[in-house]
PDB file of N, CA and C in Angstrom:
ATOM      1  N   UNK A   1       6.878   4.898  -7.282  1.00  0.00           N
ATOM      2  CA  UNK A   1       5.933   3.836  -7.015  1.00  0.00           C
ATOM      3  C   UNK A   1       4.556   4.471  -6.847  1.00  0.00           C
ATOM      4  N   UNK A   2       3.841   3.954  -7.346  1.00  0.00           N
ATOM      5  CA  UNK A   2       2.494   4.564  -7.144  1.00  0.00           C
ATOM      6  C   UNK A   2       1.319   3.313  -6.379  1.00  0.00           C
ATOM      7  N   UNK A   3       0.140   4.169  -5.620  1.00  0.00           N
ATOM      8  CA  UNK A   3      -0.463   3.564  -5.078  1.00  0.00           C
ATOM      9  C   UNK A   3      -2.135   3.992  -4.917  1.00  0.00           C
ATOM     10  N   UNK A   4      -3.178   2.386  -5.064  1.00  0.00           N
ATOM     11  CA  UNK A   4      -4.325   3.155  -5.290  1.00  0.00           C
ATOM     12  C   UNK A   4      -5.078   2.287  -4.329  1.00  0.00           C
ATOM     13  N   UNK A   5      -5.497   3.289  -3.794  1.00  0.00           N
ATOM     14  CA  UNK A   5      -6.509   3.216  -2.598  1.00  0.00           C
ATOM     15  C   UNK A   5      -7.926   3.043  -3.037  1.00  0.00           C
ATOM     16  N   UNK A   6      -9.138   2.168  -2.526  1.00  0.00           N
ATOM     17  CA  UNK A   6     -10.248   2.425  -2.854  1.00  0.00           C
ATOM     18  C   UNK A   6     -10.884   2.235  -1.957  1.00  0.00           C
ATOM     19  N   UNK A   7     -12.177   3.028  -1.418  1.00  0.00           N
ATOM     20  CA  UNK A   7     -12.532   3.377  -0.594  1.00  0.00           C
ATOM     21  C   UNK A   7     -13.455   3.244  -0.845  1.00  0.00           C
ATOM     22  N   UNK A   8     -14.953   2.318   0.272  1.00  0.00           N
ATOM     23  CA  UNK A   8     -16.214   2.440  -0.099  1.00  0.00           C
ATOM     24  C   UNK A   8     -16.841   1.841   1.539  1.00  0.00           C
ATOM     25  N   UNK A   9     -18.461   2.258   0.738  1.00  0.00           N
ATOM     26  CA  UNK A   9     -18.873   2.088   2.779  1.00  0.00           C
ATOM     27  C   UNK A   9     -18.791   0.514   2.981  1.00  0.00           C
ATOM     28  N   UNK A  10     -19.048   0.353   4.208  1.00  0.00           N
ATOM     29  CA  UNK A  10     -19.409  -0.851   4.438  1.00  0.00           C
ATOM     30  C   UNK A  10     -20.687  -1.519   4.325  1.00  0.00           C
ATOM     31  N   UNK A  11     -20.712  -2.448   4.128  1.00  0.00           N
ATOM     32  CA  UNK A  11     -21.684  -3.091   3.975  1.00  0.00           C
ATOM     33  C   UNK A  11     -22.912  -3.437   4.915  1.00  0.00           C
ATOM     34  N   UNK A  12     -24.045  -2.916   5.087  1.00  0.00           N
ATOM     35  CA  UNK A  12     -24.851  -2.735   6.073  1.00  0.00           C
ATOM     36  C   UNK A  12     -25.116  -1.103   6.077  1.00  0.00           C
ATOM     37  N   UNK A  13     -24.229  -0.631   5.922  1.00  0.00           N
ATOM     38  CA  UNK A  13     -24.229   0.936   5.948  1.00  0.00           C
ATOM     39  C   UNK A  13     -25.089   1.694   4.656  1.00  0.00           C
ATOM     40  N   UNK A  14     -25.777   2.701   5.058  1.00  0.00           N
ATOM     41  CA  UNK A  14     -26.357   3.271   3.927  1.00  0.00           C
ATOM     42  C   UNK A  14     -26.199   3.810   3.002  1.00  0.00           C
ATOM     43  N   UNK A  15     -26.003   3.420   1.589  1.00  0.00           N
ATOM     44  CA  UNK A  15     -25.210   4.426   0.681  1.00  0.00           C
ATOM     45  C   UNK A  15     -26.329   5.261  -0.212  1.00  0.00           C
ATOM     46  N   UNK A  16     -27.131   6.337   0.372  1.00  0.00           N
ATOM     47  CA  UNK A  16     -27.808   7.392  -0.404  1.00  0.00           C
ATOM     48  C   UNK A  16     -27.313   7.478  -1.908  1.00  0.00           C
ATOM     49  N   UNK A  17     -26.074   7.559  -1.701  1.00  0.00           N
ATOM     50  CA  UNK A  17     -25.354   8.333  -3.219  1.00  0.00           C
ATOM     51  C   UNK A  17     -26.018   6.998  -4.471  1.00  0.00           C
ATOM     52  N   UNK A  18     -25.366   5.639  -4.135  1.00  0.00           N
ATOM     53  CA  UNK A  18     -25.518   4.479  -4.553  1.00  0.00           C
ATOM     54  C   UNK A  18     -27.020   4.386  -4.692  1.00  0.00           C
ATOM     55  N   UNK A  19     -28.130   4.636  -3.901  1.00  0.00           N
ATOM     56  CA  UNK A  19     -29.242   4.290  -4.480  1.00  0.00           C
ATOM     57  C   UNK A  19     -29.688   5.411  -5.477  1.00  0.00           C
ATOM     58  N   UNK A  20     -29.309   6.203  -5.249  1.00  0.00           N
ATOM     59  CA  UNK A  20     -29.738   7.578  -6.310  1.00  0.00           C
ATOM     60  C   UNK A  20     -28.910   7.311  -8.028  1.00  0.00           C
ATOM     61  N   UNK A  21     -27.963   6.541  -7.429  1.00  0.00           N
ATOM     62  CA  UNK A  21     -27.355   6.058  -8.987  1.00  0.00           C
ATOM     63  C   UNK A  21     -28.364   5.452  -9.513  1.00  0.00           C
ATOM     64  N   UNK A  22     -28.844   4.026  -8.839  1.00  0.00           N
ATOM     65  CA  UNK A  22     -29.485   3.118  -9.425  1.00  0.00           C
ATOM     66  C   UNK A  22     -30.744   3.321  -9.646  1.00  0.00           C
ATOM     67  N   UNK A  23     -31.152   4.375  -9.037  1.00  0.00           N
ATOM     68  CA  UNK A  23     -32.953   5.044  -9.314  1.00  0.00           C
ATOM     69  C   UNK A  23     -32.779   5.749 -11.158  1.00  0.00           C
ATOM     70  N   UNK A  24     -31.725   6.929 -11.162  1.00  0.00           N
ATOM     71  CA  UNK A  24     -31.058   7.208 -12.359  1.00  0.00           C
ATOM     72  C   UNK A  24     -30.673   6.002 -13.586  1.00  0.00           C
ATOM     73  N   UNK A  25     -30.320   5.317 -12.963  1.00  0.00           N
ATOM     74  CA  UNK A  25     -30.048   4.324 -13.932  1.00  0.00           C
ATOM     75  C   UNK A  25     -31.454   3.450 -14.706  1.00  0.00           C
ATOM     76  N   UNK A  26     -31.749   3.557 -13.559  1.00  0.00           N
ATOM     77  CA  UNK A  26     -33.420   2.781 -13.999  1.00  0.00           C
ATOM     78  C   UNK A  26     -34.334   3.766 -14.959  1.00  0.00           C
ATOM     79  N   UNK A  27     -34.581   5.137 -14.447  1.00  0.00           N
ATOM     80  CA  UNK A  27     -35.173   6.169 -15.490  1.00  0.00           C
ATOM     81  C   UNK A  27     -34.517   5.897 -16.722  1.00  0.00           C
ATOM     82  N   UNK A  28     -33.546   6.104 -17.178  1.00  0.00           N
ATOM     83  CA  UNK A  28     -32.534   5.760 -18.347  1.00  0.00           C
ATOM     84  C   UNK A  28     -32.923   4.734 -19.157  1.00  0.00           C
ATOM     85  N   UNK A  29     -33.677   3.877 -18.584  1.00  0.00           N
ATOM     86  CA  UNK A  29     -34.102   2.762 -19.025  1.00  0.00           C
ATOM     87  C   UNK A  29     -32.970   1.387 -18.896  1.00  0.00           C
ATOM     88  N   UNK A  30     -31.947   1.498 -17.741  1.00  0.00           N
ATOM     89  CA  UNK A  30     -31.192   0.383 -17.364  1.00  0.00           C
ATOM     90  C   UNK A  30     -31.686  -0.070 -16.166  1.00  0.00           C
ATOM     91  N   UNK A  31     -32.827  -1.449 -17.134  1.00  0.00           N
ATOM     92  CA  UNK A  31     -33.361  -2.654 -16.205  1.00  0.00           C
ATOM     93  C   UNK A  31     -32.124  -3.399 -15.903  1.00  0.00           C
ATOM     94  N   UNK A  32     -32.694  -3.713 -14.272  1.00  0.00           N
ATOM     95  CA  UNK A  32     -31.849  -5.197 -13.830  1.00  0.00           C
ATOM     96  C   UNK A  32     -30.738  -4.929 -12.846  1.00  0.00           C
ATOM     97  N   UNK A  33     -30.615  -3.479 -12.772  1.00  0.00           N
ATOM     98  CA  UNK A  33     -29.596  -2.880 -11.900  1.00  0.00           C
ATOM     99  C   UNK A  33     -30.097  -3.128 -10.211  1.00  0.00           C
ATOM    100  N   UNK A  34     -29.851  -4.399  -9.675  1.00  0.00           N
ATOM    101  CA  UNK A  34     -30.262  -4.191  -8.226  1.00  0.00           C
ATOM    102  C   UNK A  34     -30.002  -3.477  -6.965  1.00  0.00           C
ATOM    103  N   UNK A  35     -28.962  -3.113  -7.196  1.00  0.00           N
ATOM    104  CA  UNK A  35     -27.929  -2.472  -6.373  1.00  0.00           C
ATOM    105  C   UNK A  35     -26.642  -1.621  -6.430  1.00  0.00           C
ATOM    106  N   UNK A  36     -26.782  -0.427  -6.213  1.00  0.00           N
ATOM    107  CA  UNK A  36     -24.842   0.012  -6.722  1.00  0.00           C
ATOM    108  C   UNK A  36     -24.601   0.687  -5.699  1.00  0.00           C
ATOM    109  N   UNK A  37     -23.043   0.491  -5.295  1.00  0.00           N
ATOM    110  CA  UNK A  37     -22.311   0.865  -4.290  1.00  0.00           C
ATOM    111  C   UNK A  37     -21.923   1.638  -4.620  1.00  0.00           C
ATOM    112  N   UNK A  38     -21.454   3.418  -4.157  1.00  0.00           N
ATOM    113  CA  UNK A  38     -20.600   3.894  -4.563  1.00  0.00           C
ATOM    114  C   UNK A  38     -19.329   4.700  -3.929  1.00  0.00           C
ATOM    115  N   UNK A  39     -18.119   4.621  -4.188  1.00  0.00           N
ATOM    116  CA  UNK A  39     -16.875   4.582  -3.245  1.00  0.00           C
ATOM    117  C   UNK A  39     -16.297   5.742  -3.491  1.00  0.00           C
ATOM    118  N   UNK A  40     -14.431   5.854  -3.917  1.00  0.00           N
ATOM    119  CA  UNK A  40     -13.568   6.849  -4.068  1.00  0.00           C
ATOM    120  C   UNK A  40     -12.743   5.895  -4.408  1.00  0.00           C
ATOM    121  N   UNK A  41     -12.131   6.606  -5.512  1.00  0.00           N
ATOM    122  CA  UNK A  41     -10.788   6.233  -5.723  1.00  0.00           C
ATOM    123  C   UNK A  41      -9.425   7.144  -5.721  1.00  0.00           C
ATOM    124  N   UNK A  42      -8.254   6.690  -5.085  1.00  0.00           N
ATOM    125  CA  UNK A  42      -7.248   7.857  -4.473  1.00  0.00           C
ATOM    126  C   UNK A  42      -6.489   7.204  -4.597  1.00  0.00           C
ATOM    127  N   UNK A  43      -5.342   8.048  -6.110  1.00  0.00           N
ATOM    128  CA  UNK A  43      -4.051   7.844  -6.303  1.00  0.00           C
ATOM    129  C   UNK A  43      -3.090   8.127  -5.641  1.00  0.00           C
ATOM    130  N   UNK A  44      -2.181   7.784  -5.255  1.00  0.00           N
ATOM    131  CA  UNK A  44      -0.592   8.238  -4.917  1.00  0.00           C
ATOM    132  C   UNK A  44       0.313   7.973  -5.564  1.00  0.00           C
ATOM    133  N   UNK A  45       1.068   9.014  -5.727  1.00  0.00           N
ATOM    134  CA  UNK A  45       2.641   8.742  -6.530  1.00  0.00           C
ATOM    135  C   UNK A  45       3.779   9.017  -5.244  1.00  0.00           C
ATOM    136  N   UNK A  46       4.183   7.748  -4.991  1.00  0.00           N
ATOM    137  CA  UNK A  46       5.121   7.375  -3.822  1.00  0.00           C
ATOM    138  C   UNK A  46       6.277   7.806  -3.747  1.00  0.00           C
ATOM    139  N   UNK A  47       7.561   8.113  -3.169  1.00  0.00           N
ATOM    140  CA  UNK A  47       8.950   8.311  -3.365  1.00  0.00           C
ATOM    141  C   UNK A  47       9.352   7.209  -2.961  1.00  0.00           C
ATOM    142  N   UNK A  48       9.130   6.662  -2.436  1.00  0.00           N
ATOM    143  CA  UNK A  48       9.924   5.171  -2.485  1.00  0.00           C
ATOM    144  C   UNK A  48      10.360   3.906  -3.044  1.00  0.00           C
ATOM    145  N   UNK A  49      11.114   3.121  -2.912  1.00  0.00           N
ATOM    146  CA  UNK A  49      10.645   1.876  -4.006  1.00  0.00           C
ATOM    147  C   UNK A  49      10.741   0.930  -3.161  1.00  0.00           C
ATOM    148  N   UNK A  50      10.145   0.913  -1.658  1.00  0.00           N
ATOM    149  CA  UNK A  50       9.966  -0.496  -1.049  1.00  0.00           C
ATOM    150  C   UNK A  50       8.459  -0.742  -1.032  1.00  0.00           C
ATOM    151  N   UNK A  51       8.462  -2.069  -1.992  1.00  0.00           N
ATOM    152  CA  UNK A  51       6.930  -1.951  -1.618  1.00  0.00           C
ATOM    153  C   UNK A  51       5.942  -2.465  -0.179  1.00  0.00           C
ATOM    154  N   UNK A  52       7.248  -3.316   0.494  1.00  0.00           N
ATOM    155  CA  UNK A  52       6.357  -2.983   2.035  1.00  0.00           C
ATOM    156  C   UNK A  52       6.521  -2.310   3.170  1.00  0.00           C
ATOM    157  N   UNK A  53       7.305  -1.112   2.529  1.00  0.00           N
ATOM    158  CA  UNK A  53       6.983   0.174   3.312  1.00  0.00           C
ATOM    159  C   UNK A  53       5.864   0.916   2.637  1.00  0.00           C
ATOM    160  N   UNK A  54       5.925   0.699   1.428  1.00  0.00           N
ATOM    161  CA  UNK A  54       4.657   1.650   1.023  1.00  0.00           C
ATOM    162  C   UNK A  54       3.507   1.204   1.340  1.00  0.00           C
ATOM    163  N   UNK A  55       3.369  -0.101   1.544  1.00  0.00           N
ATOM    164  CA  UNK A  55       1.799  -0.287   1.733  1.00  0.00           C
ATOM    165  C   UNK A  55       1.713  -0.113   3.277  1.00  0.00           C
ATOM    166  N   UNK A  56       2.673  -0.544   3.995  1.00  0.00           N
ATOM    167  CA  UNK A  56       2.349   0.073   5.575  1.00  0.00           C
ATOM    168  C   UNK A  56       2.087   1.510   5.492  1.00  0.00           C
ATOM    169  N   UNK A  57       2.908   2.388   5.059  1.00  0.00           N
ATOM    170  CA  UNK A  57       2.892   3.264   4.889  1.00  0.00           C
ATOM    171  C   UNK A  57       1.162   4.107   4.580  1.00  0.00           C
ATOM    172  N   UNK A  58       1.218   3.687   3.119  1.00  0.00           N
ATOM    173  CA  UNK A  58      -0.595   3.578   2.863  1.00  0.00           C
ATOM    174  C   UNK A  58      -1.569   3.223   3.390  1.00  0.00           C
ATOM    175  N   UNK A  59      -1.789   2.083   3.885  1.00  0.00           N
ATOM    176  CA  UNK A  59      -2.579   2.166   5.227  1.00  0.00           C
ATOM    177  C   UNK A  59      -2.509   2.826   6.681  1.00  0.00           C
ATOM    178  N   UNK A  60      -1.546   3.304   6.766  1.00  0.00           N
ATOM    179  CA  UNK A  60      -1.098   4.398   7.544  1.00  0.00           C
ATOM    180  C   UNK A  60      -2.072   5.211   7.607  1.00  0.00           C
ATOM    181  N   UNK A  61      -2.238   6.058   6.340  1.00  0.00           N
ATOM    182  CA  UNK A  61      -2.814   6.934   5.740  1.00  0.00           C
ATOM    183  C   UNK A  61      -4.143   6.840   5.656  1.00  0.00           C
ATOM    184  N   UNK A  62      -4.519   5.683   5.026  1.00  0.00           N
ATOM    185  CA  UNK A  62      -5.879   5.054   5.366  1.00  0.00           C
ATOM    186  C   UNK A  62      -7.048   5.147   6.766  1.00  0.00           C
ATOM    187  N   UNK A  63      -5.921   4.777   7.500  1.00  0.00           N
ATOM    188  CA  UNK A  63      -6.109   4.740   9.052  1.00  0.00           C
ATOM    189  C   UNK A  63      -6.528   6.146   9.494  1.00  0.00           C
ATOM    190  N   UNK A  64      -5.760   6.779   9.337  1.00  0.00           N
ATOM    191  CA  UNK A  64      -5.413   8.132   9.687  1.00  0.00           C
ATOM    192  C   UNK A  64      -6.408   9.591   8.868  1.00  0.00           C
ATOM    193  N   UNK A  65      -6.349   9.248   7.728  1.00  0.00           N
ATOM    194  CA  UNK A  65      -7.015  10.217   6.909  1.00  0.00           C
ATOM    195  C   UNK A  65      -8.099   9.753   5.732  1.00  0.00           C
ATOM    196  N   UNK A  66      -7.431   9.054   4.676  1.00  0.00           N
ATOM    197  CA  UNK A  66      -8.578   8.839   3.763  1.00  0.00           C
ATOM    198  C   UNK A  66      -9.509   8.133   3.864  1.00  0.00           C
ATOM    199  N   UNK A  67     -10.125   7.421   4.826  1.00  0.00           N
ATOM    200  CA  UNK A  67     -10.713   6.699   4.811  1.00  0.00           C
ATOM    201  C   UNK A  67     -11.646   6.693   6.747  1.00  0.00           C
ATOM    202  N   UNK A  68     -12.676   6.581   6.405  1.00  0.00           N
ATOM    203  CA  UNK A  68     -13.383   6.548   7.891  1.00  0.00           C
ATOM    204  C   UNK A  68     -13.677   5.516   8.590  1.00  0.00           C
ATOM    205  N   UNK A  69     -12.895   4.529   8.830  1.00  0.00           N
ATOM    206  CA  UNK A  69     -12.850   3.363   9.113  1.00  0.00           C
ATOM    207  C   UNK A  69     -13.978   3.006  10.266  1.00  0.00           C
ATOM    208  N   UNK A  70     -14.626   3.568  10.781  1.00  0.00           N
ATOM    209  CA  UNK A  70     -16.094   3.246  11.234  1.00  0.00           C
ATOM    210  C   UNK A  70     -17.249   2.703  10.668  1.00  0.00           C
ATOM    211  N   UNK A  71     -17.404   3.852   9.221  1.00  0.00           N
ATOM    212  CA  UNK A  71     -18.398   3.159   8.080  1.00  0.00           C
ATOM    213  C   UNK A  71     -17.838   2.925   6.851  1.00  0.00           C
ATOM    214  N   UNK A  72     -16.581   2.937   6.902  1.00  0.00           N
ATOM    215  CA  UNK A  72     -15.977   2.459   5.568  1.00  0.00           C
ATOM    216  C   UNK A  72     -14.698   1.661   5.351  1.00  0.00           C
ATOM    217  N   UNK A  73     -14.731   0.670   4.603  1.00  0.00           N
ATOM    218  CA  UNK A  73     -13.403  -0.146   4.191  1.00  0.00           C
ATOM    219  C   UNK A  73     -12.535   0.341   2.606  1.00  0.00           C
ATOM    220  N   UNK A  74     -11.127  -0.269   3.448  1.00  0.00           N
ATOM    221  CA  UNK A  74     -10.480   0.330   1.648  1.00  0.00           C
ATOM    222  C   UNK A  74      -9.411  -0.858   1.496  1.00  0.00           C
ATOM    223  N   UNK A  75      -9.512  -0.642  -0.011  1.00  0.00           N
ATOM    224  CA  UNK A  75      -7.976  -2.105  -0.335  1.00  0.00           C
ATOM    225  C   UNK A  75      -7.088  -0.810  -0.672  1.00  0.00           C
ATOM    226  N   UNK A  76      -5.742  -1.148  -0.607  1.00  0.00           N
ATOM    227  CA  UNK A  76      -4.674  -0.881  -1.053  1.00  0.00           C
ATOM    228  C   UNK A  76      -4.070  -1.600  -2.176  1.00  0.00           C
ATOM    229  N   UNK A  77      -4.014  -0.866  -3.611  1.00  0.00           N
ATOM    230  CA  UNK A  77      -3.401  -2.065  -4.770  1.00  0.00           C
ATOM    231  C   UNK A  77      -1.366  -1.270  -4.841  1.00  0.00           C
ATOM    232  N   UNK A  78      -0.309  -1.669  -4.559  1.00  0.00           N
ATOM    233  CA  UNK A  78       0.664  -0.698  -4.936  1.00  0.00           C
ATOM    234  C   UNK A  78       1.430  -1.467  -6.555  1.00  0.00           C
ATOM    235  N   UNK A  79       2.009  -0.452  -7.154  1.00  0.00           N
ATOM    236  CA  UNK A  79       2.124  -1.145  -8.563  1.00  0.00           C
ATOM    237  C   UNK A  79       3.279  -0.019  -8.903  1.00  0.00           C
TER     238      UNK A  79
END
């Protein structure tokens, strides 16, 4: 079972990385870009096949490690 995490700040929070995209993007000559967020994306390949242990499981993980749940939110997709 595999599982994908995505991870990005919250909203209100400052994303440096995200405005430096969209400054780049604009030199490039891509008008119209108002805003870009930018996150992480983090695969897992699961041993299990329950999928609601895995997503407890994954947010587990979330909680715990990938994710900084102070300035950042994440979805869990499992598939």
């Amino acid at each position: 079972m595999k599982a994908r995490v995505t991870v990005m700040l919250k909203s209100g929070v400052l994303d440096p990385q995200g405005e430096a995209i969209r400054h780049a993007l604009g030199a490039l000559g891509f008008t119209g870009v108002e805003g870009v967020r930018q996150g992480k994306v983090i695969e897992l390949e699961l041993g299990t096949t329950d999928r609601a242990s895995a997503e407890t499981e994954v947010k587990a993980m979330c909680e715990k490690l990938l994710a900084n749940t102070v300035i950042e939110s994440y979805r869990v997709e499992i598939a």
